[in-house]
PDB file of N, CA and C in Angstrom:
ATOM      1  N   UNK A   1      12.921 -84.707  50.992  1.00  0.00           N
ATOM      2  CA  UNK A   1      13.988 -84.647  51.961  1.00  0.00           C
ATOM      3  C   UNK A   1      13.763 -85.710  53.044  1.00  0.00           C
ATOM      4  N   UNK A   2      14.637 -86.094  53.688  1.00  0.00           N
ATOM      5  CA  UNK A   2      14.872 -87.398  54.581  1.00  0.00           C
ATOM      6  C   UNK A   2      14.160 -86.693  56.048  1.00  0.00           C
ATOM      7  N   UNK A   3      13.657 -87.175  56.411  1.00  0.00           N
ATOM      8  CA  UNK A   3      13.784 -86.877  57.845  1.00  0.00           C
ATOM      9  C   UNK A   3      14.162 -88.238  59.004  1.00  0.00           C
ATOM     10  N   UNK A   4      15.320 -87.388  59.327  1.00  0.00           N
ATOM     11  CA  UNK A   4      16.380 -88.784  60.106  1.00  0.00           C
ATOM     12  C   UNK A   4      16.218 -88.701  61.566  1.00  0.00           C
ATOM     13  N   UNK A   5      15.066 -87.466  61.986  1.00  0.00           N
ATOM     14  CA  UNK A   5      14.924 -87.779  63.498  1.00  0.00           C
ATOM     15  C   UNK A   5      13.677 -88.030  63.399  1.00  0.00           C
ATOM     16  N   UNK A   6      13.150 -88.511  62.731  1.00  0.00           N
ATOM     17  CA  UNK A   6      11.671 -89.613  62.958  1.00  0.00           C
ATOM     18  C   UNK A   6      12.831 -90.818  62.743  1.00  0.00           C
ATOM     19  N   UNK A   7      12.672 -91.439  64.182  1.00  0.00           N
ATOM     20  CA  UNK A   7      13.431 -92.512  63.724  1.00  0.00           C
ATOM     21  C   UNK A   7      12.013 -93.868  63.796  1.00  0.00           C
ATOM     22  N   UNK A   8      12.405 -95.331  63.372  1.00  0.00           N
ATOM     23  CA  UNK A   8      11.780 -96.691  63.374  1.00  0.00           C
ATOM     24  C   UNK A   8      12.247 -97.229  64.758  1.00  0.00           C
ATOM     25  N   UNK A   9      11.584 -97.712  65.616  1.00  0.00           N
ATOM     26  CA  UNK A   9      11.718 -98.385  66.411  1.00  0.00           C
ATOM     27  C   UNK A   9      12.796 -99.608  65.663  1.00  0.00           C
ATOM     28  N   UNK A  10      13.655-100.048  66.717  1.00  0.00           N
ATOM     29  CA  UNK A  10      14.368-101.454  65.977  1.00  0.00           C
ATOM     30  C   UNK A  10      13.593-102.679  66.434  1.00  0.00           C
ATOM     31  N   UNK A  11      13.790-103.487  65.019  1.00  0.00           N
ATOM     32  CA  UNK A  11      12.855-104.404  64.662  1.00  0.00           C
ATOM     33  C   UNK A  11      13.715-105.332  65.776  1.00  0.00           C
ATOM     34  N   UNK A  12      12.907-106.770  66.637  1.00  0.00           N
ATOM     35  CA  UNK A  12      14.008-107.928  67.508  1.00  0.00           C
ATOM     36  C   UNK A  12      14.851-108.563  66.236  1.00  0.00           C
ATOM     37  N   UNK A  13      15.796-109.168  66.910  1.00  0.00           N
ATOM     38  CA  UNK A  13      16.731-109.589  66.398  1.00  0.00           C
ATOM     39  C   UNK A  13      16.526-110.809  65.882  1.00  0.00           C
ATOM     40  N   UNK A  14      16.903-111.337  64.620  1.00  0.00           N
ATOM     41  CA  UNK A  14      16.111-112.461  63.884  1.00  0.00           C
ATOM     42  C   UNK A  14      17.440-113.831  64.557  1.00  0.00           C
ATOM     43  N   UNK A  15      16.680-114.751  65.153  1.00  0.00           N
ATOM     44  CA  UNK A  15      17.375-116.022  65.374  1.00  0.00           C
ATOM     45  C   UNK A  15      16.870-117.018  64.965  1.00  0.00           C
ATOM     46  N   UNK A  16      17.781-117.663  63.813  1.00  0.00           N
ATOM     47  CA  UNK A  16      17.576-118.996  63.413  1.00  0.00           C
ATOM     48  C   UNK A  16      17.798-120.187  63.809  1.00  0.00           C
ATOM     49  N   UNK A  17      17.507-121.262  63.577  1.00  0.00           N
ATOM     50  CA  UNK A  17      17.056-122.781  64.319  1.00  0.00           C
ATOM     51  C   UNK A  17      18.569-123.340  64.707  1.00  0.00           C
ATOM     52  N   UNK A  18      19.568-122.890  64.183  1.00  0.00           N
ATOM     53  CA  UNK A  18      20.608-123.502  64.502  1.00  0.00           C
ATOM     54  C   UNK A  18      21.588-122.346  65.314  1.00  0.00           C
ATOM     55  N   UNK A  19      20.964-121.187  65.580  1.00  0.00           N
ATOM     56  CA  UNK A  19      21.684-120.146  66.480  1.00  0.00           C
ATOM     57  C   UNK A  19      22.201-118.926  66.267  1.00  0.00           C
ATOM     58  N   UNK A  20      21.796-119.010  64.920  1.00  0.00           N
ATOM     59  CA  UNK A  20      22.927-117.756  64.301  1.00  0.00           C
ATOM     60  C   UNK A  20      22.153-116.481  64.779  1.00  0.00           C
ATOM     61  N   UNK A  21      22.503-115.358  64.893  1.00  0.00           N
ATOM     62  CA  UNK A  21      21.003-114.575  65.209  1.00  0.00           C
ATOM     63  C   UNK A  21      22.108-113.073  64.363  1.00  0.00           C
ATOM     64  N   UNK A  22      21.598-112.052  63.834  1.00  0.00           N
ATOM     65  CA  UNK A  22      21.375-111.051  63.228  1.00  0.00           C
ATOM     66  C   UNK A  22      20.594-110.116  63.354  1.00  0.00           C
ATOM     67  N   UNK A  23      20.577-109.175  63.310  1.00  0.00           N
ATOM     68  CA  UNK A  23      19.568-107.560  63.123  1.00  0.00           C
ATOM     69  C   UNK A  23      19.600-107.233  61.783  1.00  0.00           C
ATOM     70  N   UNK A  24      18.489-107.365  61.990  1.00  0.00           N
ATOM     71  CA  UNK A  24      17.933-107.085  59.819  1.00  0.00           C
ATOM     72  C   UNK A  24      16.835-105.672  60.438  1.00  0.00           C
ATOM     73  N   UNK A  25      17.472-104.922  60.154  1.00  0.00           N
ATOM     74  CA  UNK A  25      17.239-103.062  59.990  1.00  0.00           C
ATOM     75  C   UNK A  25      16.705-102.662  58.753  1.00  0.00           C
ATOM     76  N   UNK A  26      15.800-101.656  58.827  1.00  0.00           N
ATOM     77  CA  UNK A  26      15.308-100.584  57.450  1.00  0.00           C
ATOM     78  C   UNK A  26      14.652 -99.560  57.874  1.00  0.00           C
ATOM     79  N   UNK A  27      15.560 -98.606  57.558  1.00  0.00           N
ATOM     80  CA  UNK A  27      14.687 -96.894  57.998  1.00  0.00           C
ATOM     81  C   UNK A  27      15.502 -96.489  57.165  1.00  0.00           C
ATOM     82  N   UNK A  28      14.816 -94.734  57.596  1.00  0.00           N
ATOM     83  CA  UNK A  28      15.943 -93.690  56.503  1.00  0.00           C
ATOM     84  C   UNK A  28      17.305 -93.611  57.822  1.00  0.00           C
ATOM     85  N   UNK A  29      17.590 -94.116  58.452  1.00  0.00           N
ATOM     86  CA  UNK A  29      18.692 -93.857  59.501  1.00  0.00           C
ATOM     87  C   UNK A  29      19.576 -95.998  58.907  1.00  0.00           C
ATOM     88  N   UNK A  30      19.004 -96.147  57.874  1.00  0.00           N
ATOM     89  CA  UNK A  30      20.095 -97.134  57.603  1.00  0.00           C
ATOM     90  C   UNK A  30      20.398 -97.578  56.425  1.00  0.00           C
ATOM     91  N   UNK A  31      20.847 -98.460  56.257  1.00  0.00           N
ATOM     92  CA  UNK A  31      21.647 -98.163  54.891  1.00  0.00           C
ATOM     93  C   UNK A  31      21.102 -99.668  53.871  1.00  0.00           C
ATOM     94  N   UNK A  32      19.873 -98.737  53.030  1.00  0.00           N
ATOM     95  CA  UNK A  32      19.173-100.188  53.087  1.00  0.00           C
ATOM     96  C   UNK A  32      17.595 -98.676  51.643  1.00  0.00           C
ATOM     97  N   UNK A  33      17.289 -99.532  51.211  1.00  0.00           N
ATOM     98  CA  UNK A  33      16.398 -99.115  50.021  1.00  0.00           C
ATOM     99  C   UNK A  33      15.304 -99.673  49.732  1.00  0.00           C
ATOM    100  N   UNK A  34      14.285 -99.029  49.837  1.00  0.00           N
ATOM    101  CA  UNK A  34      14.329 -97.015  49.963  1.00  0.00           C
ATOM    102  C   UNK A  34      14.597 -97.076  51.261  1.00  0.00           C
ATOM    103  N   UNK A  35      15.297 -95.992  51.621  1.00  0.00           N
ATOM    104  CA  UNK A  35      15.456 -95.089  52.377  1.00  0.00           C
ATOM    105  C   UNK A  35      14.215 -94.634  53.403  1.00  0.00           C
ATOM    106  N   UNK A  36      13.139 -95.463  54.047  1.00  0.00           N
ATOM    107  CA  UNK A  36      11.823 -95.200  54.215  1.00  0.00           C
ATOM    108  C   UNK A  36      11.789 -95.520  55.741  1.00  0.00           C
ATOM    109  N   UNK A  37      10.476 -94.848  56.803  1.00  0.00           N
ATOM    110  CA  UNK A  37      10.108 -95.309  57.672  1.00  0.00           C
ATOM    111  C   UNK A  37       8.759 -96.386  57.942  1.00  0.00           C
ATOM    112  N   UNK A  38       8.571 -96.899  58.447  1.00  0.00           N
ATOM    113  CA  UNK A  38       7.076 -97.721  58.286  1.00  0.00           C
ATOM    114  C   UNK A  38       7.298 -99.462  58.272  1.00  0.00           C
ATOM    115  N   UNK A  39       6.162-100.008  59.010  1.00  0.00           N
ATOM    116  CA  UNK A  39       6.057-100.873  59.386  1.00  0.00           C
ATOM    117  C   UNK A  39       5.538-101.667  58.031  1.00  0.00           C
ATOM    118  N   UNK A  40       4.767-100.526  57.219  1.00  0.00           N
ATOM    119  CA  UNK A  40       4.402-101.356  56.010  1.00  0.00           C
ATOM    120  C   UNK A  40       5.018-101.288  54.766  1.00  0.00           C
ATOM    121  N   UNK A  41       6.004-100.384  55.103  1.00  0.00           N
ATOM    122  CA  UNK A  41       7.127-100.144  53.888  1.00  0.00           C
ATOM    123  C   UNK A  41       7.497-101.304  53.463  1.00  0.00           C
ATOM    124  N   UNK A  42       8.174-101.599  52.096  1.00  0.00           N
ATOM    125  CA  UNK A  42       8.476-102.772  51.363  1.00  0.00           C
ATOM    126  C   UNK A  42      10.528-102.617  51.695  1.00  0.00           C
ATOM    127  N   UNK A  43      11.310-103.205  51.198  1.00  0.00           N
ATOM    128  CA  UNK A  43      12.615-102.995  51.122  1.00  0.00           C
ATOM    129  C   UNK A  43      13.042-104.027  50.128  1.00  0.00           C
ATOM    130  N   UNK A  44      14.282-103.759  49.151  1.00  0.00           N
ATOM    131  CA  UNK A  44      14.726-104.376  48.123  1.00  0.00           C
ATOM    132  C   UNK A  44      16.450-104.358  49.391  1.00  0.00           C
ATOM    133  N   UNK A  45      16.588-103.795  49.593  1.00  0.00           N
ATOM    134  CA  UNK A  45      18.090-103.947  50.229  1.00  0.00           C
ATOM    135  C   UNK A  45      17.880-103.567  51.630  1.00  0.00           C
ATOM    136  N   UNK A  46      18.518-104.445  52.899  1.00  0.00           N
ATOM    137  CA  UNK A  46      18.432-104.074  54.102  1.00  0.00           C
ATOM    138  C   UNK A  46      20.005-103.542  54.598  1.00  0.00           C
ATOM    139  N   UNK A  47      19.586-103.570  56.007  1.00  0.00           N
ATOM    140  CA  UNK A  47      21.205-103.385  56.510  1.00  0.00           C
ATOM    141  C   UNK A  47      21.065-104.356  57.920  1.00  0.00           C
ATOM    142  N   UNK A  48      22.543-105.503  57.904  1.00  0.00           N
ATOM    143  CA  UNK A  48      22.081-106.362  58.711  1.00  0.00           C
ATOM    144  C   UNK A  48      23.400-105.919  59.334  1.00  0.00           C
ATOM    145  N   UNK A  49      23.015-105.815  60.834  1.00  0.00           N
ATOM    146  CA  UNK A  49      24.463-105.766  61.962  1.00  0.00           C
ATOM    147  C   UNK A  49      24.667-106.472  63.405  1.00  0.00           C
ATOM    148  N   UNK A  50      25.972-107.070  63.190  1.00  0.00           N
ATOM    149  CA  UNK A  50      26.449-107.516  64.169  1.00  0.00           C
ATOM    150  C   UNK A  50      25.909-108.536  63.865  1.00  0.00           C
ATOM    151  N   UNK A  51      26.353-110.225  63.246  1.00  0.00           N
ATOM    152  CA  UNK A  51      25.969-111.296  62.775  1.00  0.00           C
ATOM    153  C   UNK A  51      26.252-111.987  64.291  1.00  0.00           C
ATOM    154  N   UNK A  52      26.117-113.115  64.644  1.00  0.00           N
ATOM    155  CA  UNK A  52      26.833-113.596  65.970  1.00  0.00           C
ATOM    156  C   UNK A  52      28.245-114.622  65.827  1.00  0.00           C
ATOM    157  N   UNK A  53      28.235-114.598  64.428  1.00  0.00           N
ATOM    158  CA  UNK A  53      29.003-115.571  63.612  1.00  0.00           C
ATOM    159  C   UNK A  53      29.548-115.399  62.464  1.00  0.00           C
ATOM    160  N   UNK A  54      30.760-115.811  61.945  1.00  0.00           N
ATOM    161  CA  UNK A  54      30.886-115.261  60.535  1.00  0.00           C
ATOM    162  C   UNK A  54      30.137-115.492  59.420  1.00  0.00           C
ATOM    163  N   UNK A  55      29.506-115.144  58.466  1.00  0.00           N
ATOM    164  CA  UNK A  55      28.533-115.451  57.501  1.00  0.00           C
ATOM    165  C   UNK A  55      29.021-115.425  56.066  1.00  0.00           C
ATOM    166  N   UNK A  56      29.840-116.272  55.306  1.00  0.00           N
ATOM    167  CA  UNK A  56      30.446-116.232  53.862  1.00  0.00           C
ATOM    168  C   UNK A  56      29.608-115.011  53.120  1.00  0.00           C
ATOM    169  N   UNK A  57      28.273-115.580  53.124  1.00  0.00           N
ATOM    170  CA  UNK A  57      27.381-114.886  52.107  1.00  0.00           C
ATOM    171  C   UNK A  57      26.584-113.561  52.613  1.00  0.00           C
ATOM    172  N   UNK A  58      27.759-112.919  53.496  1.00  0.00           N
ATOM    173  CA  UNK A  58      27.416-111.560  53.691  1.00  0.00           C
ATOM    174  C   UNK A  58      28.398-110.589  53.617  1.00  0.00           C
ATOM    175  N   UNK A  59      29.448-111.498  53.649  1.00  0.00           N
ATOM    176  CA  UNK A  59      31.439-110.532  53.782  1.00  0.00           C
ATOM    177  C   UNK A  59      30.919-109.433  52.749  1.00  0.00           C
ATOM    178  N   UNK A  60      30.971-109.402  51.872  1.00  0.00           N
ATOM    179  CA  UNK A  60      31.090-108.872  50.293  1.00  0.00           C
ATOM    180  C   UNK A  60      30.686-107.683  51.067  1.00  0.00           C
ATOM    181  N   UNK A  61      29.522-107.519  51.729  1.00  0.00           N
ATOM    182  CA  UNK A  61      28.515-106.419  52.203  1.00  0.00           C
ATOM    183  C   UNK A  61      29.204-105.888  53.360  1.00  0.00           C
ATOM    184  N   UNK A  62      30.049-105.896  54.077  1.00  0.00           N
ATOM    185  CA  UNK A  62      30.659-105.737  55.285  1.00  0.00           C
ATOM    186  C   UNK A  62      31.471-104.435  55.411  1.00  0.00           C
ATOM    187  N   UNK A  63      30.730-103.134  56.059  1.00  0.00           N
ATOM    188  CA  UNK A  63      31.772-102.374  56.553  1.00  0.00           C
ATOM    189  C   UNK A  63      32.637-102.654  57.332  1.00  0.00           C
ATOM    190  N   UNK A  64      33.160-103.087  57.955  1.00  0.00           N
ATOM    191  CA  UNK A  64      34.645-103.454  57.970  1.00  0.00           C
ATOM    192  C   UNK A  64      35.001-104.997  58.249  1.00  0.00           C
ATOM    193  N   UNK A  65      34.953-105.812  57.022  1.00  0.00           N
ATOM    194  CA  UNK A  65      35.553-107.093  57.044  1.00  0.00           C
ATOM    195  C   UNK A  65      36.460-107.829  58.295  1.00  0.00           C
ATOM    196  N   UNK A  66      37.818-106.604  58.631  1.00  0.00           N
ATOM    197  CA  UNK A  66      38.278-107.401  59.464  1.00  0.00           C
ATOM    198  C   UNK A  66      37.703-107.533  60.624  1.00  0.00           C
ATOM    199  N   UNK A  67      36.039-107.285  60.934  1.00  0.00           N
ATOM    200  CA  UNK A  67      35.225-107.640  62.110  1.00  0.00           C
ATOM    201  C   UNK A  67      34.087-108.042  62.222  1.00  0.00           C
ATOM    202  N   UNK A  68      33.820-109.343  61.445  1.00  0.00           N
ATOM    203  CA  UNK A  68      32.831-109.778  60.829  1.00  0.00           C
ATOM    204  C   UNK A  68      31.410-109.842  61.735  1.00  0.00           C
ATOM    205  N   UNK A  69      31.758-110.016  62.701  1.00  0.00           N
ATOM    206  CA  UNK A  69      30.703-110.095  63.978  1.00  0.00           C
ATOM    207  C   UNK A  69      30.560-108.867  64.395  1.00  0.00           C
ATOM    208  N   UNK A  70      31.744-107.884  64.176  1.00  0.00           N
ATOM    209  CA  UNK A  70      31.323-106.474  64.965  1.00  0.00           C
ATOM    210  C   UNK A  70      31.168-105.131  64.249  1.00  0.00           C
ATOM    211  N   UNK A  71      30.119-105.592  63.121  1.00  0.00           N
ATOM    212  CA  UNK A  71      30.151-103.875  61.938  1.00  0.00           C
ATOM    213  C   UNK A  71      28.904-104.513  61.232  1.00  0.00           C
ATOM    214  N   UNK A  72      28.581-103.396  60.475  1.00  0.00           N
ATOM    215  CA  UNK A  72      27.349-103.362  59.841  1.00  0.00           C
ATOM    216  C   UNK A  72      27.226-104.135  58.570  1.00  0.00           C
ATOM    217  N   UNK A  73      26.199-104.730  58.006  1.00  0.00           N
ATOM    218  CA  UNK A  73      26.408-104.803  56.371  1.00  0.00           C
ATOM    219  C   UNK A  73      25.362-104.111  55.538  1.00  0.00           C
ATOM    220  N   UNK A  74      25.741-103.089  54.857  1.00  0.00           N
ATOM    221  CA  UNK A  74      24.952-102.228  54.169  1.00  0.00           C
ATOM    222  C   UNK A  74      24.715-102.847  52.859  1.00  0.00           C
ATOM    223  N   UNK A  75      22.899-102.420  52.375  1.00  0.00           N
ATOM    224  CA  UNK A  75      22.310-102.744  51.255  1.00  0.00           C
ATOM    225  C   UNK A  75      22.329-104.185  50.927  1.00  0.00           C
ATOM    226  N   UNK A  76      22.399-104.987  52.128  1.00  0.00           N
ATOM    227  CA  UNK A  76      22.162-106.108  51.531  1.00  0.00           C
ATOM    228  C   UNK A  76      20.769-106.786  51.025  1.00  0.00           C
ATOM    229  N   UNK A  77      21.310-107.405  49.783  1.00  0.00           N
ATOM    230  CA  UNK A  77      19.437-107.553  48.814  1.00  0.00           C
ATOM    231  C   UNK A  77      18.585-108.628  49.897  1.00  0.00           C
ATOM    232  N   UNK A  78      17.384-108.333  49.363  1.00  0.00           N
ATOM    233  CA  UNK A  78      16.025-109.095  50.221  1.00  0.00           C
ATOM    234  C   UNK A  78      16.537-110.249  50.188  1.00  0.00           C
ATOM    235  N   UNK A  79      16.765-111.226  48.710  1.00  0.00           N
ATOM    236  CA  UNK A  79      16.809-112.418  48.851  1.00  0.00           C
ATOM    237  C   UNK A  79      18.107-112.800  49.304  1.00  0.00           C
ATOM    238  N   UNK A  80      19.189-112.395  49.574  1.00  0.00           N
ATOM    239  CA  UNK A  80      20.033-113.260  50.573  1.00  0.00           C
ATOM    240  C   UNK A  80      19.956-112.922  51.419  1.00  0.00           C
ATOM    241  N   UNK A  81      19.238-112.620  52.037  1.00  0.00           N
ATOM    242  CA  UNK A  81      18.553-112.730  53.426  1.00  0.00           C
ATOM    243  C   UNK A  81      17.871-113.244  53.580  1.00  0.00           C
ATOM    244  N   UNK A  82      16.887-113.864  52.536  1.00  0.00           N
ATOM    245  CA  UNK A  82      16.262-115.340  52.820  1.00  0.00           C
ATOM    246  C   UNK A  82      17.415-116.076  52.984  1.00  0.00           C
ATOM    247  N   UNK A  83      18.234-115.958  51.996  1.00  0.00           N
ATOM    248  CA  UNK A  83      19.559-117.252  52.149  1.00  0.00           C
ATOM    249  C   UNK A  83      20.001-117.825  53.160  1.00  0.00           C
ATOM    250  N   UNK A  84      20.361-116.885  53.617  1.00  0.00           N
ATOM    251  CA  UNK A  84      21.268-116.513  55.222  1.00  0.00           C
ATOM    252  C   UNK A  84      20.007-117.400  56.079  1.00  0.00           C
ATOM    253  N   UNK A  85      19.140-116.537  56.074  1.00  0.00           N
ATOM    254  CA  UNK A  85      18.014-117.754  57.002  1.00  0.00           C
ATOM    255  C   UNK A  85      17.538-118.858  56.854  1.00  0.00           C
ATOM    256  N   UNK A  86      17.650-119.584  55.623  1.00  0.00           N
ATOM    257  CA  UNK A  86      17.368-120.648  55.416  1.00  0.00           C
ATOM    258  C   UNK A  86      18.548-121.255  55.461  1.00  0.00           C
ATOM    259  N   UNK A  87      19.997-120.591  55.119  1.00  0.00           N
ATOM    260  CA  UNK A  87      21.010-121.869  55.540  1.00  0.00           C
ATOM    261  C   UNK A  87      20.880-122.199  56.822  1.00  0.00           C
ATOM    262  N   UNK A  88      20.971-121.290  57.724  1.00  0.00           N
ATOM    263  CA  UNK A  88      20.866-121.703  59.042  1.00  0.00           C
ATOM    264  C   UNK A  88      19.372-122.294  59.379  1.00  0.00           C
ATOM    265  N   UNK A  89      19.021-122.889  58.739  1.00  0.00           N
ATOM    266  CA  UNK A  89      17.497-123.573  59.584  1.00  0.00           C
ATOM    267  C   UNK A  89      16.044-122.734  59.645  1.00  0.00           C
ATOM    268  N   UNK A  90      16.338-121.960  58.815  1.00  0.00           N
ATOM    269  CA  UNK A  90      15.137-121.292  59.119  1.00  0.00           C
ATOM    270  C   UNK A  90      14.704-120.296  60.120  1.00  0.00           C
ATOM    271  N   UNK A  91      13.859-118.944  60.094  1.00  0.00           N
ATOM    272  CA  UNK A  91      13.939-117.949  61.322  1.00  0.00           C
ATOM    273  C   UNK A  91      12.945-118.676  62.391  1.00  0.00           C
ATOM    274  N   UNK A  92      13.540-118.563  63.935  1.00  0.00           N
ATOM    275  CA  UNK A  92      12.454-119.169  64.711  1.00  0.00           C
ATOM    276  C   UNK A  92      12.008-118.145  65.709  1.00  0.00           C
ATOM    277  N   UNK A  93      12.639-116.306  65.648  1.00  0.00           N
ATOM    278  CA  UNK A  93      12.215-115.773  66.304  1.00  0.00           C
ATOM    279  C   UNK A  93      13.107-114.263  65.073  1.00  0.00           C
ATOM    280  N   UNK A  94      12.333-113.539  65.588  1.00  0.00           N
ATOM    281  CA  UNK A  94      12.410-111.914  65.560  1.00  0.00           C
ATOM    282  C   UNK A  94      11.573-111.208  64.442  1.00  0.00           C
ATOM    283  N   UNK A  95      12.216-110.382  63.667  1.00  0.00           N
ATOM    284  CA  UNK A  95      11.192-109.528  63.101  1.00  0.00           C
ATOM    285  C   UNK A  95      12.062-108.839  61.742  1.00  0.00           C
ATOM    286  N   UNK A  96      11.462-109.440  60.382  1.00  0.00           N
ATOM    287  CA  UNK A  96      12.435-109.010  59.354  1.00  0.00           C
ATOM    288  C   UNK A  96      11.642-108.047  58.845  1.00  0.00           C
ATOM    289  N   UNK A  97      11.717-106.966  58.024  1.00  0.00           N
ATOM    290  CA  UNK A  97      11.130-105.796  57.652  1.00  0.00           C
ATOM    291  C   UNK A  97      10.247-106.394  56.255  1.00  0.00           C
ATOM    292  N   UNK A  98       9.561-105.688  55.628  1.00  0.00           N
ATOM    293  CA  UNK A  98       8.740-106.383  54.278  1.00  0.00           C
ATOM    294  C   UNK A  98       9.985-106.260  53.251  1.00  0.00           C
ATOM    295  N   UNK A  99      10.084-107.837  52.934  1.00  0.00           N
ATOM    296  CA  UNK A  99      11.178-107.533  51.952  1.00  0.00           C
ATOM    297  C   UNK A  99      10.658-107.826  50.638  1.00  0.00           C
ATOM    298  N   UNK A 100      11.328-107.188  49.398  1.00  0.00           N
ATOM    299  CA  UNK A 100      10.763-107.174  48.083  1.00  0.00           C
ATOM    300  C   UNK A 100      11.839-108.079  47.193  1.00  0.00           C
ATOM    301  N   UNK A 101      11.561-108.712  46.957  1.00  0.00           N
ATOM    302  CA  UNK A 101      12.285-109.951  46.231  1.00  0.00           C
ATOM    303  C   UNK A 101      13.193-109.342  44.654  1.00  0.00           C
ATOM    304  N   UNK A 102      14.395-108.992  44.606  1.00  0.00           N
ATOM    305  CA  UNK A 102      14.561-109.051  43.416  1.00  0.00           C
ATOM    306  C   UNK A 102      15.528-109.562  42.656  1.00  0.00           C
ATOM    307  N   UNK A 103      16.231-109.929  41.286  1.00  0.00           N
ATOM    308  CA  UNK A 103      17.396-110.516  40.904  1.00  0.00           C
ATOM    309  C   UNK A 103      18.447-109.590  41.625  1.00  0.00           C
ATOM    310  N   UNK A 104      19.666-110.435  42.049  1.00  0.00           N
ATOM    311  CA  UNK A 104      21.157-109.895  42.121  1.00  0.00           C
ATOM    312  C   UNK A 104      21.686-111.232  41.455  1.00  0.00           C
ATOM    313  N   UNK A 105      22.876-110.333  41.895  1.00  0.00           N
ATOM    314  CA  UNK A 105      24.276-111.193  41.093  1.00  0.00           C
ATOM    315  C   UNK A 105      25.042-111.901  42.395  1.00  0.00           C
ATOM    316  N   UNK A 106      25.115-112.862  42.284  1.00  0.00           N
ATOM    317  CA  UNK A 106      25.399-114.064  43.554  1.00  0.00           C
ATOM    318  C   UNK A 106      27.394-113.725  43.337  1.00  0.00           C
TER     319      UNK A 106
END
């Protein structure tokens, strides 16, 4: 069973070299796999919210599209979230959770 009031501290907000900045989240209070608390937990899917910018290669994932900057994106996989950070330049500040690398479908 989940326990959803042990919550994770939130991780800082990841900003890349050219500005874009994002919250890349993982607990059992988000929407992101496993479902886990811990600093040393692994994650195959996160949940990233409130982009500062629109992001092509995150829409797909977007609870509510028509607010691309202002809603969550659930289960998005580890590796486009490297994507996302390496289009923009690379991370030069915050804190991404342990992510576990696996195939998706682009």
């Amino acid at each position: 069973m989940l326990d959803i009031f042990n919550t994770q501290p939130a991780r800082e907000i990841v900003v890349c070299k050219d500005g874009f900045k994002m919250s890349v989240q993982a607990s059992v209070n988000h929407y992101c796999s496993p479902k886990l608390n811990g600093k040393h937990e692994t994650y195959s899917s996160v949940e990233i919210g409130f982009p500062s910018e629109i992001e092509e290669l995150l829409i797909d994932y977007a609870d509510d599209s028509s607010k691309p900057t202002e809603t969550v994106y659930g289960y998005v996989p580890a590796q486009l979230i490297l994507n996302v950070i390496e289009k923009h330049g690379g991370m030069i500040s915050g804190e991404l959770p342990k992510l576990e690398i696996l195939e998706y479908e682009q």
